[in-house]
C-alpha atoms as a PDB file:
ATOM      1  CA  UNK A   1       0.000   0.000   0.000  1.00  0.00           C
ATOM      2  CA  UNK A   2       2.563   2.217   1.042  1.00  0.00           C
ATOM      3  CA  UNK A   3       4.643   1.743  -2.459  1.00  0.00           C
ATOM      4  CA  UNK A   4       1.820   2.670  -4.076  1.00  0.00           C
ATOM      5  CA  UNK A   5       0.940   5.486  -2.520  1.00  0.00           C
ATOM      6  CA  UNK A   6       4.616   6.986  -3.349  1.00  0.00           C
ATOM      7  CA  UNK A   7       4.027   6.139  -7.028  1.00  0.00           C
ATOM      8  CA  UNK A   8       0.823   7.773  -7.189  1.00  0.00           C
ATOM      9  CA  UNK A   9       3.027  10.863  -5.385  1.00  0.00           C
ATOM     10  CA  UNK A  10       5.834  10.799  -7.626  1.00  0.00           C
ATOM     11  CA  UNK A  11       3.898  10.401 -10.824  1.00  0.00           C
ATOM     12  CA  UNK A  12       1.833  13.672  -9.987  1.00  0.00           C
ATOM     13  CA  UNK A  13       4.928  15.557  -8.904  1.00  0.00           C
ATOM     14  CA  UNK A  14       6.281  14.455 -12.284  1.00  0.00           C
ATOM     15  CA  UNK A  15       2.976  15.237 -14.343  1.00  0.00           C
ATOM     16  CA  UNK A  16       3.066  15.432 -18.261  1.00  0.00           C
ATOM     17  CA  UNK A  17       7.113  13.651 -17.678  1.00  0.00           C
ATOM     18  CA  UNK A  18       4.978  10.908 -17.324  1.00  0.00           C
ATOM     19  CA  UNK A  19       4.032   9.320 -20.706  1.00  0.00           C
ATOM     20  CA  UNK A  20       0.445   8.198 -20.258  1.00  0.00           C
ATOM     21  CA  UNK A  21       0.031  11.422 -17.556  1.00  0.00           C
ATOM     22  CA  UNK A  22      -3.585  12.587 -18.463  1.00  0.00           C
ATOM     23  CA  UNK A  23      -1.856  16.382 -18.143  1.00  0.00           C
ATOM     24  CA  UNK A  24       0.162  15.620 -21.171  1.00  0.00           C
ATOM     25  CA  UNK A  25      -2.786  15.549 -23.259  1.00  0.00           C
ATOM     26  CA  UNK A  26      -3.746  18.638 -21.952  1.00  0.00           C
ATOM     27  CA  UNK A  27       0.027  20.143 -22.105  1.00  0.00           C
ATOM     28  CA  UNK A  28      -0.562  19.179 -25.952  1.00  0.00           C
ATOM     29  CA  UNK A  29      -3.717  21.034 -26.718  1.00  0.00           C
ATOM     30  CA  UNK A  30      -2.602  23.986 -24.893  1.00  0.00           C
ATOM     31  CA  UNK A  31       1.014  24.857 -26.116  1.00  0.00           C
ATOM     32  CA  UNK A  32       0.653  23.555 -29.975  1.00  0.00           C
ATOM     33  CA  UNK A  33       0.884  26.954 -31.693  1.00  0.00           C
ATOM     34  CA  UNK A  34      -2.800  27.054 -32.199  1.00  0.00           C
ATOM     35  CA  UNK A  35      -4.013  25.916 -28.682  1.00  0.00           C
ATOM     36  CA  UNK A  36      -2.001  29.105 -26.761  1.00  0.00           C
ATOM     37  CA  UNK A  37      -3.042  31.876 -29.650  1.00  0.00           C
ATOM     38  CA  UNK A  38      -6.697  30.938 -29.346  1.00  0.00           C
ATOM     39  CA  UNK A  39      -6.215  31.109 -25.390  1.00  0.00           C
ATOM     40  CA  UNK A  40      -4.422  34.401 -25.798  1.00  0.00           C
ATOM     41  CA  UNK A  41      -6.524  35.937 -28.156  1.00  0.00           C
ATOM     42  CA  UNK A  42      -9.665  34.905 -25.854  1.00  0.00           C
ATOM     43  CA  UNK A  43      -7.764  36.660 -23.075  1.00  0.00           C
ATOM     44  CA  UNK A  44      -9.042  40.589 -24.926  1.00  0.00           C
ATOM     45  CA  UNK A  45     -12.500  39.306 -23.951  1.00  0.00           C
ATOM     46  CA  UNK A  46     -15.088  36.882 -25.763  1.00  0.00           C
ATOM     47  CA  UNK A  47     -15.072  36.620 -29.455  1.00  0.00           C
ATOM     48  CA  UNK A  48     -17.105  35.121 -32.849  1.00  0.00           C
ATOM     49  CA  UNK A  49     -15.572  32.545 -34.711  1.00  0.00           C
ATOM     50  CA  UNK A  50     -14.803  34.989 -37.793  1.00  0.00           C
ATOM     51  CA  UNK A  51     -12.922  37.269 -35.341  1.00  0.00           C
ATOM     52  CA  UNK A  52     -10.756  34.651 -33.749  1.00  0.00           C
ATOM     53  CA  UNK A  53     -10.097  33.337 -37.242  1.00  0.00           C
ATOM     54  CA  UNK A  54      -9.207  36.828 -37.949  1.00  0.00           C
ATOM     55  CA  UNK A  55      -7.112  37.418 -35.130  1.00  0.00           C
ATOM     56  CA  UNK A  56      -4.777  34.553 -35.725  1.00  0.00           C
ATOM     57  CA  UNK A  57      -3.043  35.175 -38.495  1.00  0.00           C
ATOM     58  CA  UNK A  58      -2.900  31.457 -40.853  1.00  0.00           C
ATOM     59  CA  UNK A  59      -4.931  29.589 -38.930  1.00  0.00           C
ATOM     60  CA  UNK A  60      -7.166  27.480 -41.580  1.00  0.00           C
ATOM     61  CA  UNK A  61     -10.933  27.224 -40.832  1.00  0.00           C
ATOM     62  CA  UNK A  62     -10.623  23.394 -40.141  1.00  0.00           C
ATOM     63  CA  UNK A  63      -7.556  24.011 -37.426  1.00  0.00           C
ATOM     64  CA  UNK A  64      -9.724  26.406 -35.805  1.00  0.00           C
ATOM     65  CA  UNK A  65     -12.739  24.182 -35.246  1.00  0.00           C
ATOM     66  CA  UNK A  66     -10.520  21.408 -34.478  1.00  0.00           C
ATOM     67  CA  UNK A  67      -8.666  23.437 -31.689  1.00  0.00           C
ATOM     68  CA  UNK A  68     -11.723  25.410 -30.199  1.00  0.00           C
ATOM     69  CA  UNK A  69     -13.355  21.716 -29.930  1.00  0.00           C
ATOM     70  CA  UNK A  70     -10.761  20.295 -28.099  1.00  0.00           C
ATOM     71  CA  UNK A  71     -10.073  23.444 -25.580  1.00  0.00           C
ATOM     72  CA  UNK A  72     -13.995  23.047 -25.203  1.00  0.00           C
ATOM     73  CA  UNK A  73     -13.433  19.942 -23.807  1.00  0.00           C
ATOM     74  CA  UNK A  74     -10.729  20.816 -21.278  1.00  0.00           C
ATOM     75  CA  UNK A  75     -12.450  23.031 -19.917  1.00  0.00           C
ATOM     76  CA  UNK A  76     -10.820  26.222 -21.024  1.00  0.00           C
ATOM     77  CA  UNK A  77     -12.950  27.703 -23.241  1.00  0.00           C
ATOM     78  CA  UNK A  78     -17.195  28.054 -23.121  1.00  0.00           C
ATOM     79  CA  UNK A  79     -19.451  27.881 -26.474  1.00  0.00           C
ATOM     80  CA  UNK A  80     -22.327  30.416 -26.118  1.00  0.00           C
ATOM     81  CA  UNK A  81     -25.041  30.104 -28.843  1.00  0.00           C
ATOM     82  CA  UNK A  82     -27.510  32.863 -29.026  1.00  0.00           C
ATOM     83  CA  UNK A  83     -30.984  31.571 -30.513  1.00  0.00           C
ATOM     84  CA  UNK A  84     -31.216  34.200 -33.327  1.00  0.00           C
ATOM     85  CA  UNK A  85     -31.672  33.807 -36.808  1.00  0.00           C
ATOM     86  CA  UNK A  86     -28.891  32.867 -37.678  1.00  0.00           C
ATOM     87  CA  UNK A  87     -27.836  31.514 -34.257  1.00  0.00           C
ATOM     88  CA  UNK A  88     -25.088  33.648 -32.830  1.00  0.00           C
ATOM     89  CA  UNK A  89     -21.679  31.380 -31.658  1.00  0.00           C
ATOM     90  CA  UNK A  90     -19.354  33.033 -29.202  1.00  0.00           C
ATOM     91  CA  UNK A  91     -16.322  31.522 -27.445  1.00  0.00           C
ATOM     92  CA  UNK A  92     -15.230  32.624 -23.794  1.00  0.00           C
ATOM     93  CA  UNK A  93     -12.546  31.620 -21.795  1.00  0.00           C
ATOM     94  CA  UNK A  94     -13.699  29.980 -18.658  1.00  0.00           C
ATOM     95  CA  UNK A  95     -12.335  31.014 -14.917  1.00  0.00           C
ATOM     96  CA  UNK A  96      -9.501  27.851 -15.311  1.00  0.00           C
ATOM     97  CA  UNK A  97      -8.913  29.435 -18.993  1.00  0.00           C
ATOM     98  CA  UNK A  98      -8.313  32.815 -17.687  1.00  0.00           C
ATOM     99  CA  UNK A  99      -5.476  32.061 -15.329  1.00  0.00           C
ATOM    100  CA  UNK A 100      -3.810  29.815 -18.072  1.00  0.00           C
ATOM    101  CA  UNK A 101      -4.151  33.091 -20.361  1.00  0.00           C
ATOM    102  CA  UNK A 102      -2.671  35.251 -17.939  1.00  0.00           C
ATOM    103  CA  UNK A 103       0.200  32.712 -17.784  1.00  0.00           C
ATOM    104  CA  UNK A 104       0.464  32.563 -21.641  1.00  0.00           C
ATOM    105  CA  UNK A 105       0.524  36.209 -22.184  1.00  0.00           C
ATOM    106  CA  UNK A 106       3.582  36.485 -20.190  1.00  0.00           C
ATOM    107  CA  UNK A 107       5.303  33.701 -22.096  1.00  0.00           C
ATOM    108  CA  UNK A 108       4.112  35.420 -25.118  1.00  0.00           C
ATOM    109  CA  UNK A 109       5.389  38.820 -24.082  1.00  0.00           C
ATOM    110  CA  UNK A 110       8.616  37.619 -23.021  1.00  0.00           C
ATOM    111  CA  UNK A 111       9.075  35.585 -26.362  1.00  0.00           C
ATOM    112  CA  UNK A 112       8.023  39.127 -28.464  1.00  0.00           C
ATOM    113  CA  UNK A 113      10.301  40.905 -26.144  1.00  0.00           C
ATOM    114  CA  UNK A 114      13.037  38.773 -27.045  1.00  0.00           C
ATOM    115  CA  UNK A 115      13.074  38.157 -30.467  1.00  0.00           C
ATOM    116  CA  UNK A 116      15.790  40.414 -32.105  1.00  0.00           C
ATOM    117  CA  UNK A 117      17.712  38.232 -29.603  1.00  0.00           C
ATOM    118  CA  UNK A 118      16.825  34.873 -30.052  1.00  0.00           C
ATOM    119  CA  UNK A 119      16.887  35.502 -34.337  1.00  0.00           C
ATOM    120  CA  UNK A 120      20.465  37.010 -33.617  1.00  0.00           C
ATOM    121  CA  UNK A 121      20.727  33.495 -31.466  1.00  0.00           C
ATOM    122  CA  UNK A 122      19.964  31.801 -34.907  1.00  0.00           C
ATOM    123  CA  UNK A 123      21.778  33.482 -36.910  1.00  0.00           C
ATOM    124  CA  UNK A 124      25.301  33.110 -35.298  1.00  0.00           C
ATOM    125  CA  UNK A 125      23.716  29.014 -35.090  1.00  0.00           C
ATOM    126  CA  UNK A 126      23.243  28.935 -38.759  1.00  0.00           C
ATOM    127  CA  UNK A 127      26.387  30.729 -39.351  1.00  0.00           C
ATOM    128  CA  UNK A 128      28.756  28.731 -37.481  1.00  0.00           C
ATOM    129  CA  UNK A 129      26.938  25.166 -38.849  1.00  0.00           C
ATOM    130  CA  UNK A 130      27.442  26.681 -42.380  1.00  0.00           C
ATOM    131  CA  UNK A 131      31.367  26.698 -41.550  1.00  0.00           C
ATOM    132  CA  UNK A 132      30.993  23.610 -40.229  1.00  0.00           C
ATOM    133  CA  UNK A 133      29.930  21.660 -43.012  1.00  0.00           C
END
């Protein structure tokens, strides 16, 4: 009993290191390009399909749906329809999707803050495996 109780422990402490860790799945929808722009973009306040599309620069139709279903599911994000002809379909981010936005929009400022850097980071990469070879 006691054995198993420390590898229930250690495989929560360890989460999505884990490979069949049901926070991997979750790890997967949220930081796949798609999954943290929608979250993000949700962040400015609730939003129409067209507008997210919109918002998110390349994201197909198809990857949208796809994404928005799955975030659904997790918990994230809420589907409002409005019964009006047609019926109106907004998207939300729930109280659990809010605090993983506010989390995301520092990773995403950081990232935007430190871009000249990181492409200089590349560069001198790209450079010095082009001598290389």
């Amino acid at each position: 009993m006691e054995a198993e109780l420390e590898r229930v422990v250690t495989r929560s402490r360890q989460g999505p290191f884990v490979d069949d860790c049901p926070s991997r799945v979750v790890l997967n929808h949220v930081a796949n390009r798609w999954g943290t722009l929608i979250v993000t973009s949700l962040h400015q306040g609730p939003m129409r399909f067209h507008q997210l599309r919109d918002n998110i620069g390349g994201i197909s139709e198809k990857m949208l749906s796809q994404n928005l279903r799955l975030l659904i599911r997790d918990g994230l994000i809420d589907r409002t329809v409005e019964s009006s002809t047609p019926p109106r379909v907004s998207y939300a981010l729930t109280p659990l999707g809010r605090e993983l936005a506010s989390l995301l929009r520092t990773l995403i400022d950081w990232i935007t803050c430190r871009t000249d850097d990181i492409v200089a980071a590349q560069q001198r990469y790209d450079r010095a495996a082009g001598e290389s070879a």
